[in-house]
N, C-alpha and C. Protein backbone atom coordinates (compact mmCIF):
# COMPACT_ATOMS: atom_id res chain seq x y z
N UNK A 1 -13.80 -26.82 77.98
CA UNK A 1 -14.81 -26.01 77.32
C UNK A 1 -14.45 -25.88 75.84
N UNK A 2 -15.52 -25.95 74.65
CA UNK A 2 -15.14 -25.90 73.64
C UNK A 2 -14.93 -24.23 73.45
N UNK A 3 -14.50 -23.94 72.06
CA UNK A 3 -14.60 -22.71 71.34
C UNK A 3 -15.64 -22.35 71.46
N UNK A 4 -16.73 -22.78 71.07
CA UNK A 4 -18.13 -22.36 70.93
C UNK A 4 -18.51 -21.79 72.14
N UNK A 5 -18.19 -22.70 73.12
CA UNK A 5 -18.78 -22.11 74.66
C UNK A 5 -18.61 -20.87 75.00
N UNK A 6 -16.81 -20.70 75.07
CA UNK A 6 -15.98 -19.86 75.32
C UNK A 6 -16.43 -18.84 74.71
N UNK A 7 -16.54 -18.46 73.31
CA UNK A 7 -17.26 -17.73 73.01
C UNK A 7 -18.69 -16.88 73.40
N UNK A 8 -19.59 -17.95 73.70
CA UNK A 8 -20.74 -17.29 74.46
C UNK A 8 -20.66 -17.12 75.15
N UNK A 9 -19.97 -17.62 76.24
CA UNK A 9 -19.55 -17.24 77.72
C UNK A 9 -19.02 -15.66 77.77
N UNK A 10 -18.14 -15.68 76.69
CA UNK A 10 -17.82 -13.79 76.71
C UNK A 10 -18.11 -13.33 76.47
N UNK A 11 -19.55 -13.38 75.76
CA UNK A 11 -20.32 -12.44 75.03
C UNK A 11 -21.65 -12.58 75.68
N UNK A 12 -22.03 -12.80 76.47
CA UNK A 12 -23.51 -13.37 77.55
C UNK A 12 -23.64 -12.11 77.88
N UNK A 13 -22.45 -12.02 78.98
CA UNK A 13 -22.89 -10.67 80.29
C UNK A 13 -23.21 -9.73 79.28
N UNK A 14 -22.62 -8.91 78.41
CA UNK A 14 -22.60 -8.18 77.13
C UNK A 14 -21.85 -6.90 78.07
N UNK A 15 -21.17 -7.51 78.76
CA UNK A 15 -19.84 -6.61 79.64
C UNK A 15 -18.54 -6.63 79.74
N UNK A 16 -17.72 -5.89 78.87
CA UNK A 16 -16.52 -5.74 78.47
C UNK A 16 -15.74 -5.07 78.37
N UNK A 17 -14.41 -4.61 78.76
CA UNK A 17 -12.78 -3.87 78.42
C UNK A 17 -12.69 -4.17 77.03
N UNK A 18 -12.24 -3.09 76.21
CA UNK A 18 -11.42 -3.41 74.89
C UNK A 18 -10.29 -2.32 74.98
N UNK A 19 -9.66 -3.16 74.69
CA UNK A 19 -7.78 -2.61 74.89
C UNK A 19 -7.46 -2.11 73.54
N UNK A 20 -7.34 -0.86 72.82
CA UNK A 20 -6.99 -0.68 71.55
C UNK A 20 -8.44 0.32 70.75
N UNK A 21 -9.26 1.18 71.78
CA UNK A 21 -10.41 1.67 71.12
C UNK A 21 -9.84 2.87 70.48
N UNK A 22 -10.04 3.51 69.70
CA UNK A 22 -9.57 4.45 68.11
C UNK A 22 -10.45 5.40 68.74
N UNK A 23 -9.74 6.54 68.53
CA UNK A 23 -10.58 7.83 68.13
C UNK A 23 -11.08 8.06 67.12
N UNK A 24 -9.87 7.32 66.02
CA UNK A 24 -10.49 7.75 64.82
C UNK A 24 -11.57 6.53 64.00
N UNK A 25 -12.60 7.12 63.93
CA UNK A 25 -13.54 6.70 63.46
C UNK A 25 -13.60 5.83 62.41
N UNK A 26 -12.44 5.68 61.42
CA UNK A 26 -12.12 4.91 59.89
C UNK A 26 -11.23 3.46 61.17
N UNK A 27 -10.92 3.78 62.12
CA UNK A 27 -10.00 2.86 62.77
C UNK A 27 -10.86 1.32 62.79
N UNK A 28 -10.82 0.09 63.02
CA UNK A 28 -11.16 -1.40 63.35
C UNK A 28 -11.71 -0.84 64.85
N UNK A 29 -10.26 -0.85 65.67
CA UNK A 29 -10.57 -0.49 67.07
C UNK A 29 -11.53 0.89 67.09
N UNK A 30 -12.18 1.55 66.39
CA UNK A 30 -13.40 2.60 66.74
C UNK A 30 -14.92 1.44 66.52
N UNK A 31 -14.48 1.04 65.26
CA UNK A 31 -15.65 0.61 64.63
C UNK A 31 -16.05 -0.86 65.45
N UNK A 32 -15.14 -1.49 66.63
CA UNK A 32 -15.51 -2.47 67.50
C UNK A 32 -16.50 -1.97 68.56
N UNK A 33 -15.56 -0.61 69.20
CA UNK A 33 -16.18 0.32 70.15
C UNK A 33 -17.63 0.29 69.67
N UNK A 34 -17.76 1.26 68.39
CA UNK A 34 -19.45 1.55 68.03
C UNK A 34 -20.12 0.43 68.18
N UNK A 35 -19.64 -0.59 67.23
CA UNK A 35 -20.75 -1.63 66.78
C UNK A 35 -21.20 -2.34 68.38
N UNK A 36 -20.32 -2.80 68.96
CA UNK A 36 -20.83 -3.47 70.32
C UNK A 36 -21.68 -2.54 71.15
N UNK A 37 -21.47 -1.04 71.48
CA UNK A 37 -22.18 -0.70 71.81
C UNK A 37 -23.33 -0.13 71.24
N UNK A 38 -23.30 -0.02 70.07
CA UNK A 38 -25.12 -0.69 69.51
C UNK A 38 -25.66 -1.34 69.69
N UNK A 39 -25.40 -2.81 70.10
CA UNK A 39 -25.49 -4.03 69.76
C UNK A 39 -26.06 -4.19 71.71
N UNK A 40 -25.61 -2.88 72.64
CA UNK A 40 -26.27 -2.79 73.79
C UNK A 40 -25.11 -3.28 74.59
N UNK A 41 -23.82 -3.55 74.60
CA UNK A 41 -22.95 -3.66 74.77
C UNK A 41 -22.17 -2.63 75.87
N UNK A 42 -22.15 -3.02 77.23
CA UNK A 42 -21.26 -2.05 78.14
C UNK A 42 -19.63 -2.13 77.83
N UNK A 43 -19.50 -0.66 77.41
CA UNK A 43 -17.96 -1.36 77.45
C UNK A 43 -17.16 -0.24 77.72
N UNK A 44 -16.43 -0.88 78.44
CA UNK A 44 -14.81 0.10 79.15
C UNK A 44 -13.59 0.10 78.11
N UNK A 45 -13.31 1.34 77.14
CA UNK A 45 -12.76 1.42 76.79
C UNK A 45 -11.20 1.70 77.03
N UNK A 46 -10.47 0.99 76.17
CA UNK A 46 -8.95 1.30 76.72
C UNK A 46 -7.89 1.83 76.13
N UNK A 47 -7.41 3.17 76.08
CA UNK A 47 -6.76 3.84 75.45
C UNK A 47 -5.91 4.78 76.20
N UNK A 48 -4.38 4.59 75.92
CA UNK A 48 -3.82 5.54 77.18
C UNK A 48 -3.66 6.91 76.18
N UNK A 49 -4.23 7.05 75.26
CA UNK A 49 -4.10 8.60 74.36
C UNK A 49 -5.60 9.31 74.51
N UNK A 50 -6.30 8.68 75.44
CA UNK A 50 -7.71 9.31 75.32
C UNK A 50 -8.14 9.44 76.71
N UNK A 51 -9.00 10.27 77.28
CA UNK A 51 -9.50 10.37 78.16
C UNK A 51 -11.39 10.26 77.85
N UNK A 52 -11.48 10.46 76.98
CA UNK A 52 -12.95 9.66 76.85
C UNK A 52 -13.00 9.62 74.58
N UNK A 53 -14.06 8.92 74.79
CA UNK A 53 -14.63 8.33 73.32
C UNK A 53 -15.83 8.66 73.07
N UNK A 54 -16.66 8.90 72.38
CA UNK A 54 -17.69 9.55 72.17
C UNK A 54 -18.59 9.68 73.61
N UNK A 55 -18.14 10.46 74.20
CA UNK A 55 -18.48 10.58 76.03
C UNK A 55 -18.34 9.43 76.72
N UNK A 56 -17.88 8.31 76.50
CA UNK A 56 -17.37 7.51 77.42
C UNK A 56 -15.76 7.09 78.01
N UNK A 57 -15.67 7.57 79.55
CA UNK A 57 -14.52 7.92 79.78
C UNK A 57 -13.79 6.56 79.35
N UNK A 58 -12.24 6.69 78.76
CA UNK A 58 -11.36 5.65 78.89
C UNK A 58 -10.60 5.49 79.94
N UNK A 59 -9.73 4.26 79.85
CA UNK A 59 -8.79 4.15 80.80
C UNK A 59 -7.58 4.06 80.04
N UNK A 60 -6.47 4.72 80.52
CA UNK A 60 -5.34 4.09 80.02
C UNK A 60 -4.41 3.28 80.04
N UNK A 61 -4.86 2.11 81.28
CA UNK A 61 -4.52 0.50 81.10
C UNK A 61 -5.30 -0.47 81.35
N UNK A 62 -5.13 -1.98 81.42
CA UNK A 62 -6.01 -2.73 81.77
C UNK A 62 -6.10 -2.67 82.99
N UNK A 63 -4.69 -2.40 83.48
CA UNK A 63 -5.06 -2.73 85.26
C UNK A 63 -5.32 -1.19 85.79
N UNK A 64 -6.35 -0.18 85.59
CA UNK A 64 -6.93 0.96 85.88
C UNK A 64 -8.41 0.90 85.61
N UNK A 65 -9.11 -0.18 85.18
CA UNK A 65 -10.20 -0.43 84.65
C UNK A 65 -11.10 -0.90 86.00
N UNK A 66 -12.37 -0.08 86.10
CA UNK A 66 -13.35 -0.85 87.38
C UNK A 66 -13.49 -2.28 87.31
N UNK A 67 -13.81 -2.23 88.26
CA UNK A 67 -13.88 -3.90 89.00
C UNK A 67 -15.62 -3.74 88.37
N UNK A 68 -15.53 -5.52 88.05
CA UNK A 68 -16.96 -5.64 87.23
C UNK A 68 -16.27 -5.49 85.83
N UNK A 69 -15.59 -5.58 85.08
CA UNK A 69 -15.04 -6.10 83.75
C UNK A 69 -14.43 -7.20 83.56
N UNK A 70 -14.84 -8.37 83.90
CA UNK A 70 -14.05 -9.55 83.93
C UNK A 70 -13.30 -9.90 82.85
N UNK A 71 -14.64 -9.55 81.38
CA UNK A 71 -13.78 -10.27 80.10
C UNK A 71 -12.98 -8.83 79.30
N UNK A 72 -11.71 -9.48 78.30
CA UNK A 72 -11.34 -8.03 77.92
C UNK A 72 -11.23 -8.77 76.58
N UNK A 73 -11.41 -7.37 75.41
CA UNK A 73 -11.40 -8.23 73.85
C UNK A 73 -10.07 -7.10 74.06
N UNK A 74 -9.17 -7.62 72.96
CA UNK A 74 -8.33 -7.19 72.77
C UNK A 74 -7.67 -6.67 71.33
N UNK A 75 -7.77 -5.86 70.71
CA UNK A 75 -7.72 -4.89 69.30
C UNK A 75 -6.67 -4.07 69.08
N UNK A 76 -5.27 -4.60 69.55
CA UNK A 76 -4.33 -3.65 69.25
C UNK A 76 -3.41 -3.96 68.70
N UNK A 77 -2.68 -3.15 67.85
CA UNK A 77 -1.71 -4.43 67.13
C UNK A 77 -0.55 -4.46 67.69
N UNK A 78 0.14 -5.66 67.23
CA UNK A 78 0.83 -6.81 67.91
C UNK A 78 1.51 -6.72 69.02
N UNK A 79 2.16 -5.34 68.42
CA UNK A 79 3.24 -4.78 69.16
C UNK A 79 2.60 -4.54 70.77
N UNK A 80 1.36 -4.46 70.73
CA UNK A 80 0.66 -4.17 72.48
C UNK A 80 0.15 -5.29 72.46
N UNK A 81 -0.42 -6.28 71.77
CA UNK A 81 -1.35 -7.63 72.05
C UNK A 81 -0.76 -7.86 73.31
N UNK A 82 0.44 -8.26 73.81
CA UNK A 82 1.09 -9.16 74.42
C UNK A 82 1.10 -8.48 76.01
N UNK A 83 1.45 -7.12 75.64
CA UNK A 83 1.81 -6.12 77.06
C UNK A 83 0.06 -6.08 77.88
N UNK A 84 -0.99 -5.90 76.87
CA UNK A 84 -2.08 -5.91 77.54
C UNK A 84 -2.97 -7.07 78.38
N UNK A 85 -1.82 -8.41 77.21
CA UNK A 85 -2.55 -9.85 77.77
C UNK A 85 -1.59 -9.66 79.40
N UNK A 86 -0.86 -9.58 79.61
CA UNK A 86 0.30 -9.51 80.77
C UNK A 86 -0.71 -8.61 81.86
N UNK A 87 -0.88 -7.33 81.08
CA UNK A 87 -1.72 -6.61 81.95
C UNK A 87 -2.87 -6.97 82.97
N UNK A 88 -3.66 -7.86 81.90
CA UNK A 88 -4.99 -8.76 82.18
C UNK A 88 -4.58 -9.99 83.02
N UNK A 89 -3.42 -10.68 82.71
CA UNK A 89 -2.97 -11.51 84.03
C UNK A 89 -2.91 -10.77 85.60
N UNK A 90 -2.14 -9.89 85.43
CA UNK A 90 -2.11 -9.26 86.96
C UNK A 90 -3.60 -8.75 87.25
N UNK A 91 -4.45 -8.01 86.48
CA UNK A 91 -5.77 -7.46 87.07
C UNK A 91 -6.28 -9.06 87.43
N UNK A 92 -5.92 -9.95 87.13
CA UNK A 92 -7.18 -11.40 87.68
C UNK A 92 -7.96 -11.84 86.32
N UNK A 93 -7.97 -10.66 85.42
CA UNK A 93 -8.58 -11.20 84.36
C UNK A 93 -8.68 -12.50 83.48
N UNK A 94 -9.95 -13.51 83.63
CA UNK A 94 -9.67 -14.94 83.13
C UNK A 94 -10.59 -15.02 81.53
N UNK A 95 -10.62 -14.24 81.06
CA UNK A 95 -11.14 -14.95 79.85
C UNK A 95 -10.42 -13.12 78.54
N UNK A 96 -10.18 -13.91 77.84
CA UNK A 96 -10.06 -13.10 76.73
C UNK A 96 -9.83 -13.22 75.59
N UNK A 97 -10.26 -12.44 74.60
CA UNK A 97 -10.42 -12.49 73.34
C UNK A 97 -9.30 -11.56 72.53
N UNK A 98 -8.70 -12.08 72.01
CA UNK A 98 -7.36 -11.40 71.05
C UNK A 98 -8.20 -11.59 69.62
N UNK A 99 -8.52 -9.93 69.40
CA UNK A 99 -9.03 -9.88 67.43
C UNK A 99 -8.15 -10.77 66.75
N UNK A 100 -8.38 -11.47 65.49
CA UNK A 100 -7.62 -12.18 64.95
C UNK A 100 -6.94 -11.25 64.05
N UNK A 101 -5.35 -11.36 63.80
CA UNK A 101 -4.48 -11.14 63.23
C UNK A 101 -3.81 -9.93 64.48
N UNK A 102 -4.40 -9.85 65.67
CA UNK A 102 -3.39 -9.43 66.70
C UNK A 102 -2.64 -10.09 67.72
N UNK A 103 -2.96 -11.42 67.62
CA UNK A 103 -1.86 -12.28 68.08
C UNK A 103 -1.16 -12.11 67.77
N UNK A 104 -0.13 -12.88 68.80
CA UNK A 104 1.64 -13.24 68.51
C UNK A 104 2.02 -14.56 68.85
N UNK A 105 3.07 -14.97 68.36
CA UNK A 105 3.71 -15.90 68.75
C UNK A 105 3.63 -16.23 70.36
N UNK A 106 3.66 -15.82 70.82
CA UNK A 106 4.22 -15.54 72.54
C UNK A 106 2.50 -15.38 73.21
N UNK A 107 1.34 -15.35 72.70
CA UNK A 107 -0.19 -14.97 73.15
C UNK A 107 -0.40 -15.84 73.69
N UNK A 108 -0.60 -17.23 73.13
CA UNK A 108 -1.22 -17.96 73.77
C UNK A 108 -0.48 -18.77 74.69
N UNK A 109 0.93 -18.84 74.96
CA UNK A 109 1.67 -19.27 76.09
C UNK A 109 1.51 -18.34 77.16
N UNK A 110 1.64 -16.86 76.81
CA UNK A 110 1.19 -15.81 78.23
C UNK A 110 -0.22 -16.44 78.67
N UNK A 111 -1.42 -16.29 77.78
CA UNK A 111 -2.17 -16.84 77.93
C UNK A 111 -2.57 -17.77 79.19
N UNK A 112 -1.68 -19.02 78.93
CA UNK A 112 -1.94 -20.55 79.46
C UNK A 112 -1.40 -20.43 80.95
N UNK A 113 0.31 -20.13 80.74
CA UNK A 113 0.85 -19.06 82.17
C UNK A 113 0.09 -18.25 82.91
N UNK A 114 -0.40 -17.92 82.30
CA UNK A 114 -1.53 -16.96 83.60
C UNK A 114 -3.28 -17.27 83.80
N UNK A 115 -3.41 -18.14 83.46
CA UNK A 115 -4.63 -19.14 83.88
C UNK A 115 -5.93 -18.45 82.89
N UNK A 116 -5.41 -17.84 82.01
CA UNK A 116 -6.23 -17.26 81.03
C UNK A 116 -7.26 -17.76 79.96
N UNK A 117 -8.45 -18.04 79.54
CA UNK A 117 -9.25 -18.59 78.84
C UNK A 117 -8.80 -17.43 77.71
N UNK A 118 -8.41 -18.07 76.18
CA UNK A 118 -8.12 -17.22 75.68
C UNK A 118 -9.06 -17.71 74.30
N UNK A 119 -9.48 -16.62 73.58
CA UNK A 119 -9.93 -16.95 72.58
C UNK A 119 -9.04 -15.82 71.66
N UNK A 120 -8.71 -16.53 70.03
CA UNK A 120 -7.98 -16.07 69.24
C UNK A 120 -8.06 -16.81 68.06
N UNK A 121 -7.68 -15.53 67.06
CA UNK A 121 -7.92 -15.85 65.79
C UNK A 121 -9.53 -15.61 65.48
N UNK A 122 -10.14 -14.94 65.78
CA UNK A 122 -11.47 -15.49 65.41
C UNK A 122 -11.96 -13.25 65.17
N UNK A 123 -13.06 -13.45 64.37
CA UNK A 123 -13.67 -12.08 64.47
C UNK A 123 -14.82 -11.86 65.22
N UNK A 124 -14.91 -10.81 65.98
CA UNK A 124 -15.56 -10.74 67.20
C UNK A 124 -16.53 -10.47 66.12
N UNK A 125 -17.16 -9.68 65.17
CA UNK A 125 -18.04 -9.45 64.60
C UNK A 125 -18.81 -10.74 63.91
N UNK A 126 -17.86 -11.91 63.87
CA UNK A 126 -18.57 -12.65 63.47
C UNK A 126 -19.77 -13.48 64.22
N UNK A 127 -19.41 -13.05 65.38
CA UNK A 127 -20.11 -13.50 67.03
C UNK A 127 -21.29 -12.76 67.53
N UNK A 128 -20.78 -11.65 67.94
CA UNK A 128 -21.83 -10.59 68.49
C UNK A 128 -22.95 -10.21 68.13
N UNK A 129 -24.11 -11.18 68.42
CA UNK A 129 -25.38 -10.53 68.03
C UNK A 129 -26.17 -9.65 68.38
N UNK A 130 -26.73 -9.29 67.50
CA UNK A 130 -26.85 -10.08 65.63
C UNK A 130 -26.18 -9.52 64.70
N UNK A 131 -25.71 -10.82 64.02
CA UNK A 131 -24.43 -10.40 63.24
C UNK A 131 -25.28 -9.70 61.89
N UNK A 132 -24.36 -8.60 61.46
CA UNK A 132 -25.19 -8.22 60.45
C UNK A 132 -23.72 -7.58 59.42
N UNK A 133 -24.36 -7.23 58.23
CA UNK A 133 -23.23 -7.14 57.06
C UNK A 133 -22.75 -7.80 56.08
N UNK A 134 -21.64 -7.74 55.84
CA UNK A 134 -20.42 -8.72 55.39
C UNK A 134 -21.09 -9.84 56.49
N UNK A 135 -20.59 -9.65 57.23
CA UNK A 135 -20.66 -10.76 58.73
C UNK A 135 -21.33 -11.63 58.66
N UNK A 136 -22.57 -11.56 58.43
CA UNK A 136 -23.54 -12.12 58.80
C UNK A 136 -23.61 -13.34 57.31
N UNK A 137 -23.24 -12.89 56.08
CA UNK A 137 -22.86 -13.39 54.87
C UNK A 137 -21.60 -14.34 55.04
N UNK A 138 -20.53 -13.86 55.64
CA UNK A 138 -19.46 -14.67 56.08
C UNK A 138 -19.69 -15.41 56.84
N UNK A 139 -20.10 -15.59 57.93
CA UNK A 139 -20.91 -16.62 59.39
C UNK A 139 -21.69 -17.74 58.48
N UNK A 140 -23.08 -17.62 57.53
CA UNK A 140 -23.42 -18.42 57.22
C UNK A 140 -22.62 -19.16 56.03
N UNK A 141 -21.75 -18.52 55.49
CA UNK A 141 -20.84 -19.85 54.68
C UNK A 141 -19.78 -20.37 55.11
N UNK A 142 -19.37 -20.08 56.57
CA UNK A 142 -18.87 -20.42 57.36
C UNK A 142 -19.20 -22.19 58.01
N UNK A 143 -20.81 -21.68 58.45
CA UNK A 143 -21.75 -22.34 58.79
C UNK A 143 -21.98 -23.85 58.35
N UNK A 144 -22.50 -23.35 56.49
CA UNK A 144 -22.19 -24.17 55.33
C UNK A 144 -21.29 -25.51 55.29
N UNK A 145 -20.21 -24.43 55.58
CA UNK A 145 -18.60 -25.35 54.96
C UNK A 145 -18.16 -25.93 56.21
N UNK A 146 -18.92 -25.92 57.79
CA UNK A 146 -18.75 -26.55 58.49
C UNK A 146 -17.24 -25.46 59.33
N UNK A 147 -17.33 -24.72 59.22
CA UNK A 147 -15.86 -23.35 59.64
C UNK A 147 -16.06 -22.84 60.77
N UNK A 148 -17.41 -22.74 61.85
CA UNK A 148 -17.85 -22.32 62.41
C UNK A 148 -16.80 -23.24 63.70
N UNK A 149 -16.26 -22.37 64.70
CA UNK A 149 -15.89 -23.11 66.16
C UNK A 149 -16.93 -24.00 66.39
N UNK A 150 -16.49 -25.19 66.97
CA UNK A 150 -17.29 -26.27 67.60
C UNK A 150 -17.11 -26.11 69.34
């Protein structure tokens, strides 16, 4: 499967875990939370310092999360990237998305070891439609310059 696929494939159902959701509102991991669920986006948030997010309860691991979340994006930095991809191996979880610049060295071998479709390096915002913003300005010169996953 290319990048491209992989990509739509995790973003189709528009049903998702994110590991790393912020309370605080100035946070990346808040502003993933909001925007996807604008965007109509179910999503199971994952935070072991929270018991819910703007009324939606969290969980505080991956493997505590209902059944029916297959894909998980992943938004935490580095220091958890790795413990949550591990996490997502034991729940069964096969496809996931690591925000870019929360990889590690060690991601995409856990990854491959645990039969994981992994997508990384990439900005989920640049994906999730409809992209709008910065985003949507970045995507098409992306586009342009031929930058876009194939």
């Amino acid at each position: 499967m290319t990048k491209k696929e992989s990509i739509s494939n995790f973003l189709a159902p528009k049903k998702l875990a994110i590991a790393g959701v912020s309370r605080n509102t100035k946070k990346f991991g808040y502003a993933v939370f909001n925007e996807l669920r604008q965007k109509g986006f179910d999503i199971c948030p994952i935070n072991p310092k929270a018991d819910e997010i703007d009324g939606v309860k969290c969980y505080k691991s991956v493997s505590e999360i209902p059944a029916g979340y297959d894909k998980l994006f992943i938004v935490t930095p580095k220091n958890d990237t790795d413990i949550m991809l591990k996490q997502a191996v034991d729940k069964g979880i096969k496809h996931v998305w690591v925000q870019q610049m929360s990889n590690t060295t060690e991601t995409a071998k856990i990854a491959e070891s645990g039969g994981i479709e992994l997508i990384e390096k990439e900005c989920i915002f640049m994906f999730a439609e409809p992209v709008t913003s910065i985003h949507k300005f970045h995507h098409f010169l992306w586009k342009v310059f031929g930058q876009l996953p194939k």
